[in-house]
N, C-alpha and C. Protein backbone atom coordinates (compact mmCIF):
# COMPACT_ATOMS: atom_id res chain seq x y z
N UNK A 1 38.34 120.52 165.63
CA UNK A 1 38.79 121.90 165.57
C UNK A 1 39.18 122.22 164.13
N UNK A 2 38.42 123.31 164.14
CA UNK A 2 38.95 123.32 162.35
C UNK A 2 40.18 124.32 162.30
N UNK A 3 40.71 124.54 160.50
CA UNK A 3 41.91 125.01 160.57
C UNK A 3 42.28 126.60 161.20
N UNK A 4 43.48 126.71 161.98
CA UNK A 4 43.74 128.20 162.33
C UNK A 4 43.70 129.21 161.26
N UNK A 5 43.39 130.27 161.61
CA UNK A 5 43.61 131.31 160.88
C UNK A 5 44.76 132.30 160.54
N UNK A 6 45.14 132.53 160.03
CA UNK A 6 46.46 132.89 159.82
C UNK A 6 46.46 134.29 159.76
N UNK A 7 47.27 134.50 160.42
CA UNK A 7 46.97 136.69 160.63
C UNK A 7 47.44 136.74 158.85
N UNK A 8 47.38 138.58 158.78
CA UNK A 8 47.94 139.17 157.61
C UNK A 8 49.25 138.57 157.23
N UNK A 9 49.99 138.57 156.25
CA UNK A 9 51.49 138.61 155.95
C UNK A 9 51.66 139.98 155.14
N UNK A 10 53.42 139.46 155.00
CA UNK A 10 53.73 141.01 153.89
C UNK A 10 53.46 140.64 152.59
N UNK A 11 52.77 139.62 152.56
CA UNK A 11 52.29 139.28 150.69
C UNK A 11 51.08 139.73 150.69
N UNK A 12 50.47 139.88 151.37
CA UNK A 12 48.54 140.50 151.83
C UNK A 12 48.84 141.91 151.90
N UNK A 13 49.87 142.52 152.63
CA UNK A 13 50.32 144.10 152.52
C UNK A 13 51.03 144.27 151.13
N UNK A 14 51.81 143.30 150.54
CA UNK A 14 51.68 143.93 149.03
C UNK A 14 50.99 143.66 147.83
N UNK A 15 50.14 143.16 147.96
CA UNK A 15 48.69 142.76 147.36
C UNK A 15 48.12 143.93 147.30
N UNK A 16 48.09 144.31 148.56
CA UNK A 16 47.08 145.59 148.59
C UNK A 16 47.70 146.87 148.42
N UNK A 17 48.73 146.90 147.92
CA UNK A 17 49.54 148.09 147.42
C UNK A 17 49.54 148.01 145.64
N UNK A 18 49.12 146.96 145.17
CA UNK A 18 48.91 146.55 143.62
C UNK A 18 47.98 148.03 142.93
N UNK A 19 48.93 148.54 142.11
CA UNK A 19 48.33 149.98 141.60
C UNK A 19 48.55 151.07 142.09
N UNK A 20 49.81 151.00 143.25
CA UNK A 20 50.39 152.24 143.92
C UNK A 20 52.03 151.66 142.75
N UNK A 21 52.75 153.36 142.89
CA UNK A 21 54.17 153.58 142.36
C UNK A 21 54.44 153.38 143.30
N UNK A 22 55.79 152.19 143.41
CA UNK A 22 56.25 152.20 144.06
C UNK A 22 58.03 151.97 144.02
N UNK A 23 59.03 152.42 145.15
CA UNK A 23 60.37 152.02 144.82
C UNK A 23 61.01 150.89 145.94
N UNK A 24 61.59 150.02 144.91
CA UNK A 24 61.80 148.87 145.30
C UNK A 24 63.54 148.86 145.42
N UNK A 25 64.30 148.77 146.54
CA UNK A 25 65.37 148.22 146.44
C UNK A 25 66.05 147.17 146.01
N UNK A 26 66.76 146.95 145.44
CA UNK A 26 67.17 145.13 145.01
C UNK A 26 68.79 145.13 145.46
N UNK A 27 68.95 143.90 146.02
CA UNK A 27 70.15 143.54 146.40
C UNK A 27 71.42 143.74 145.96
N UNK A 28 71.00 144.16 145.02
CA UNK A 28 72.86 144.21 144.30
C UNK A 28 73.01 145.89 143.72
N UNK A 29 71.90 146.34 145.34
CA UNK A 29 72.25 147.59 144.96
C UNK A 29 71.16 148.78 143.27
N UNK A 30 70.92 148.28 143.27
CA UNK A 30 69.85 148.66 142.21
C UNK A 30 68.06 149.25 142.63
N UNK A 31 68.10 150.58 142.16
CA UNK A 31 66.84 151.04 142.76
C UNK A 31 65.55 150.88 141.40
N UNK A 32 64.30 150.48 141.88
CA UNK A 32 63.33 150.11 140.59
C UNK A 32 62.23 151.03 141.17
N UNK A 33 61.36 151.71 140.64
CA UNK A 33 60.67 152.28 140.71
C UNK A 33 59.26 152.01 139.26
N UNK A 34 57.97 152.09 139.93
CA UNK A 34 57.48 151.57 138.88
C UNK A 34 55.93 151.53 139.45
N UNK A 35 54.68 151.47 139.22
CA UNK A 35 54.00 150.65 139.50
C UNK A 35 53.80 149.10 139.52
N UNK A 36 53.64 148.75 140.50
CA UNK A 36 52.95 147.29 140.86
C UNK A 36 52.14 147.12 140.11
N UNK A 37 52.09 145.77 139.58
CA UNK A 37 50.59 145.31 138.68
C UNK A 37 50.49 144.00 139.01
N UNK A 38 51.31 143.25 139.73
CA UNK A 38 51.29 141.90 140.74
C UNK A 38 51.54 141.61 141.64
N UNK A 39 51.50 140.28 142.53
CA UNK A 39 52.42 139.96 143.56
C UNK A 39 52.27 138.55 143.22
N UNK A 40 53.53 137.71 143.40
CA UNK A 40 53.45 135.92 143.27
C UNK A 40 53.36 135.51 144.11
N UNK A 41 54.32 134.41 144.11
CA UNK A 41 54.43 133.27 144.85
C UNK A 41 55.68 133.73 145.05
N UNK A 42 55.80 133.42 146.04
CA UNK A 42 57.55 134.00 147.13
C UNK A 42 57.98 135.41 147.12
N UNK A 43 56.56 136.11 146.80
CA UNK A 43 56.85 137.72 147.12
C UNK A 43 56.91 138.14 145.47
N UNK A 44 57.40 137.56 144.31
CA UNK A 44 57.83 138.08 143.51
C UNK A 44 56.98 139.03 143.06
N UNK A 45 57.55 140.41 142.43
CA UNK A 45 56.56 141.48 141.69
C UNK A 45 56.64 141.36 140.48
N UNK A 46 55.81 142.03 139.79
CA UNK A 46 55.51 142.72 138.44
C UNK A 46 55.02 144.60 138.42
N UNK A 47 55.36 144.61 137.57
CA UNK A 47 56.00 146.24 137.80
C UNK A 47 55.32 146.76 135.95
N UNK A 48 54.82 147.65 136.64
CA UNK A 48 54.64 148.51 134.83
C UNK A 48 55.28 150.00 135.02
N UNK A 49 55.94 150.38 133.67
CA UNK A 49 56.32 152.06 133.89
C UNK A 49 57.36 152.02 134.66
N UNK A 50 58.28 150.85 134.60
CA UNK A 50 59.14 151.03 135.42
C UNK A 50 60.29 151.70 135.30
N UNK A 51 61.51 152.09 136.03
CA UNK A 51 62.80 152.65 135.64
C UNK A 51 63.71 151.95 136.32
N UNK A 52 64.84 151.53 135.91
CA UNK A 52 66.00 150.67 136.60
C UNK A 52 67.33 151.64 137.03
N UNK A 53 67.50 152.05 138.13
CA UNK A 53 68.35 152.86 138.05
C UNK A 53 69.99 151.97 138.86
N UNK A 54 70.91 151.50 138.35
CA UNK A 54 71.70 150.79 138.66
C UNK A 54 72.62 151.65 139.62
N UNK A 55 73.21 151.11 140.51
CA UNK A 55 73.73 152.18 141.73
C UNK A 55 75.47 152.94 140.71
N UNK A 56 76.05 152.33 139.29
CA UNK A 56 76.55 153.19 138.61
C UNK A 56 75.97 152.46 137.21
N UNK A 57 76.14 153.56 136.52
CA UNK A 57 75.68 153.24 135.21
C UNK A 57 74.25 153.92 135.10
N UNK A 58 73.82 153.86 133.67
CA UNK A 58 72.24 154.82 133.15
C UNK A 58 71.92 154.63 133.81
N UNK A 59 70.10 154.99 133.71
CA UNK A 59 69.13 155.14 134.18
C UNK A 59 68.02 154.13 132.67
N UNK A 60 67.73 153.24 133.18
CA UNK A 60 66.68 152.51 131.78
C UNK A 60 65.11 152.50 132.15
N UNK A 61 64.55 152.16 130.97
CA UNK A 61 63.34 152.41 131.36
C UNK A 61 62.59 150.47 131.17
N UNK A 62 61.28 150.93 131.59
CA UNK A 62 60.99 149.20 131.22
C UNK A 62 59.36 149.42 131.19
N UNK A 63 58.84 148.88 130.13
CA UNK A 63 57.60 148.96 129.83
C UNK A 63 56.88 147.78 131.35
N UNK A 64 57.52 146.92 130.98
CA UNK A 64 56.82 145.52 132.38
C UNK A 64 58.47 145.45 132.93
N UNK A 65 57.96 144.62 134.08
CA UNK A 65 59.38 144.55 135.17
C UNK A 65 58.86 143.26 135.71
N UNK A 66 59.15 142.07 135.68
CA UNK A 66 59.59 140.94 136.64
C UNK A 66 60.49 141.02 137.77
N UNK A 67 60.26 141.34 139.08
CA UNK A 67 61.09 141.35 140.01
C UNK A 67 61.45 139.69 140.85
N UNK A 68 62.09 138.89 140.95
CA UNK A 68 61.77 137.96 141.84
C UNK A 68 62.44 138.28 143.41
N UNK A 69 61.37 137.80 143.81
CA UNK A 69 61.11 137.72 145.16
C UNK A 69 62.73 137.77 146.16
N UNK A 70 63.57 137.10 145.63
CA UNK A 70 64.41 136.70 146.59
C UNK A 70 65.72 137.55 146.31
N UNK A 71 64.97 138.70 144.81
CA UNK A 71 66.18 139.36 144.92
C UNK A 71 66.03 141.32 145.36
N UNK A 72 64.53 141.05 146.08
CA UNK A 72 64.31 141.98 146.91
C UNK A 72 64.82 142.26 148.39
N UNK A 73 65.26 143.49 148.44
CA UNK A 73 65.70 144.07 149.90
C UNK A 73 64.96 144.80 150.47
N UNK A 74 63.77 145.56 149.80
CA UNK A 74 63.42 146.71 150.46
C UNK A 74 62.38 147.16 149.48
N UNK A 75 61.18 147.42 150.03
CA UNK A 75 60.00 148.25 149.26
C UNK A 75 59.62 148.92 149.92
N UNK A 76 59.84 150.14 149.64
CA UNK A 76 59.30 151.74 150.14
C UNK A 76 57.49 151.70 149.76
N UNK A 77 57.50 152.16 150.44
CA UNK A 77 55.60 152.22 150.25
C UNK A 77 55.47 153.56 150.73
N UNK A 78 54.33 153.98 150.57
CA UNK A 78 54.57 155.34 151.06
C UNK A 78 53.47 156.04 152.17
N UNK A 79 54.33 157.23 152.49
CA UNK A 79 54.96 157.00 154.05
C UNK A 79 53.54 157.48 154.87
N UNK A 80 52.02 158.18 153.81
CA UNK A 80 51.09 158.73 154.68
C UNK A 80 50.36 157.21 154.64
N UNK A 81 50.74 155.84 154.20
CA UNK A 81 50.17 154.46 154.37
C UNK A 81 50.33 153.60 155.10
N UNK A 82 49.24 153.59 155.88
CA UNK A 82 49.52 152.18 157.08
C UNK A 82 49.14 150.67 156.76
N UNK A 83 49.62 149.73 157.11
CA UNK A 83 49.21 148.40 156.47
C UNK A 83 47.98 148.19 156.60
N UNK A 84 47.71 148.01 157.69
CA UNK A 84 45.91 148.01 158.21
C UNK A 84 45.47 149.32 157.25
N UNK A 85 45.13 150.06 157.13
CA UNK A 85 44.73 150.86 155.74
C UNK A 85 44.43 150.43 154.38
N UNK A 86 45.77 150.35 154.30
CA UNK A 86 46.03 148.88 152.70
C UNK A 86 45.36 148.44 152.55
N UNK A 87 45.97 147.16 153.68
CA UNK A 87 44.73 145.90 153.74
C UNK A 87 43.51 145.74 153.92
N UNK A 88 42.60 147.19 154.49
CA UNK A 88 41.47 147.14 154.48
C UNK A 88 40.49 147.64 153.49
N UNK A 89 41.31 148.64 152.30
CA UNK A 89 40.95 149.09 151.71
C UNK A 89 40.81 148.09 150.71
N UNK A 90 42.15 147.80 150.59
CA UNK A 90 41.67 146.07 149.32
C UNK A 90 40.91 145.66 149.49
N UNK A 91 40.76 144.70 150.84
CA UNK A 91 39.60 143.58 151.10
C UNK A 91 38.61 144.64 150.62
N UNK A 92 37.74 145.95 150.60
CA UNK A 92 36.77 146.62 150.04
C UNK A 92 37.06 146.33 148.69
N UNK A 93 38.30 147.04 147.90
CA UNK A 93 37.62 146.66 146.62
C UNK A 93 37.10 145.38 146.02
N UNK A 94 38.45 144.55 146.69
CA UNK A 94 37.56 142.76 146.37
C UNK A 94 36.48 142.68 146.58
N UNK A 95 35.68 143.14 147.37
CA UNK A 95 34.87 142.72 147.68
C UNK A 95 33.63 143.09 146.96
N UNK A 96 33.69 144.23 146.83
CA UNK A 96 33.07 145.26 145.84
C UNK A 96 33.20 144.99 144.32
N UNK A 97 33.97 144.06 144.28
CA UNK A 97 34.47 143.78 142.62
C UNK A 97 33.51 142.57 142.47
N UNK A 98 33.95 141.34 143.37
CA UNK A 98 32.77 140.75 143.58
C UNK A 98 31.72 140.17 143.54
N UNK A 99 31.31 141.38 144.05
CA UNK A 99 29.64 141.84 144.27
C UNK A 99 28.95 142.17 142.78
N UNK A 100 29.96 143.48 142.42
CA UNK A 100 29.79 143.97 140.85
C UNK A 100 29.90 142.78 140.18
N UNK A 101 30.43 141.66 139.80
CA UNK A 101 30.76 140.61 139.05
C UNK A 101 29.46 139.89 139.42
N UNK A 102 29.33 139.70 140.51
CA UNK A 102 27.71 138.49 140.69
C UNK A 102 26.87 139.80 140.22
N UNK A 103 26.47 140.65 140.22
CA UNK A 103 25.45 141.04 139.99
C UNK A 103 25.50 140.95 138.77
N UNK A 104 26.59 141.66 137.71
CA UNK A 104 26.75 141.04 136.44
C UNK A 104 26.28 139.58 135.72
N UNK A 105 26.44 139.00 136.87
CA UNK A 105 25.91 137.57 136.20
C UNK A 105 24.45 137.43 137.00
N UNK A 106 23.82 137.87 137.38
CA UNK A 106 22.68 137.86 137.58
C UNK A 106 22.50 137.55 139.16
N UNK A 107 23.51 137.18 139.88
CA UNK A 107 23.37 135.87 141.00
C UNK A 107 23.37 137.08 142.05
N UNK A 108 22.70 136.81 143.32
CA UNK A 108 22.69 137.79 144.43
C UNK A 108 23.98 137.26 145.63
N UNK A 109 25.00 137.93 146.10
CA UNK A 109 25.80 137.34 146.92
C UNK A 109 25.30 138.11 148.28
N UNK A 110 25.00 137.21 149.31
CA UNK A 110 24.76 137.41 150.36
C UNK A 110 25.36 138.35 150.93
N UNK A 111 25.34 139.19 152.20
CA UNK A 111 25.89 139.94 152.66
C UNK A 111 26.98 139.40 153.70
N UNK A 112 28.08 140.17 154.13
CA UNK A 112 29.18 139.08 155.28
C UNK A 112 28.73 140.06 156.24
N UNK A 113 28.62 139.16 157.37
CA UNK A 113 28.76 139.46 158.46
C UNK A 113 29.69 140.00 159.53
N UNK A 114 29.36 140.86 159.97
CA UNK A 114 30.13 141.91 160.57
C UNK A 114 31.21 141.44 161.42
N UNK A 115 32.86 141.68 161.00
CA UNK A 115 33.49 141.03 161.11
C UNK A 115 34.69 140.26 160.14
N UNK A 116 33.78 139.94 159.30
CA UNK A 116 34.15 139.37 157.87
C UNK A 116 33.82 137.46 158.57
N UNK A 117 33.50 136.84 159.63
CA UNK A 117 33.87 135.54 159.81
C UNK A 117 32.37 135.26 159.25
């Protein structure tokens, strides 16, 4: 029996939010707003155009933003977006990126079968 498949997670739903603005809560009370331009390992983000707005004190700005993972509470996504949406729309561009990339290199990539298995 080969290995299970593992449904979606919320690292696959914010993968596929990579290039949406988005506002991020952080634990100690602090709201970030910014585009996504990553996702890591243990959730952590990267953020461009961001703004740090501390729950007292300024408002700062931030060219890049390192968020780690564990000091997230809350990412607003927005609200006309469903995960299945997201996630299906990504898997298209990957896929489509790809495709564009092998053809770039000359190589033909087969077609997937309906389904994706």
């Amino acid at each position: 029996m080969g290995p299970r498949r593992r449904p979606p997670t919320l690292a696959c739903y914010l993968e596929a939010l990579v290039g949406m603005r988005l506002v991020i809560e952080l634990h100690c009370d602090t709201i970030v707003r910014g585009v996504l331009t990553a996702v890591g390992d243990g959730l952590d983000l990267q953020l461009e155009s961001a703004s740090i707005a501390p729950l007292q004190g300024p408002t700062r700005a931030a060219e890049y933003l390192y968020l780690r993972g564990s000091r997230v509470r809350y990412v607003h996504t927005p609200p006309n977006l469903t995960p299945r949406e997201a996630i299906t729309a990504a898997a298209k561009r990957r896929t489509s990126a790809l495709a564009a990339h092998a053809a770039q290199q000359g190589k033909h990539t087969p077609a997937m079968p309906k389904g994706g298995h």
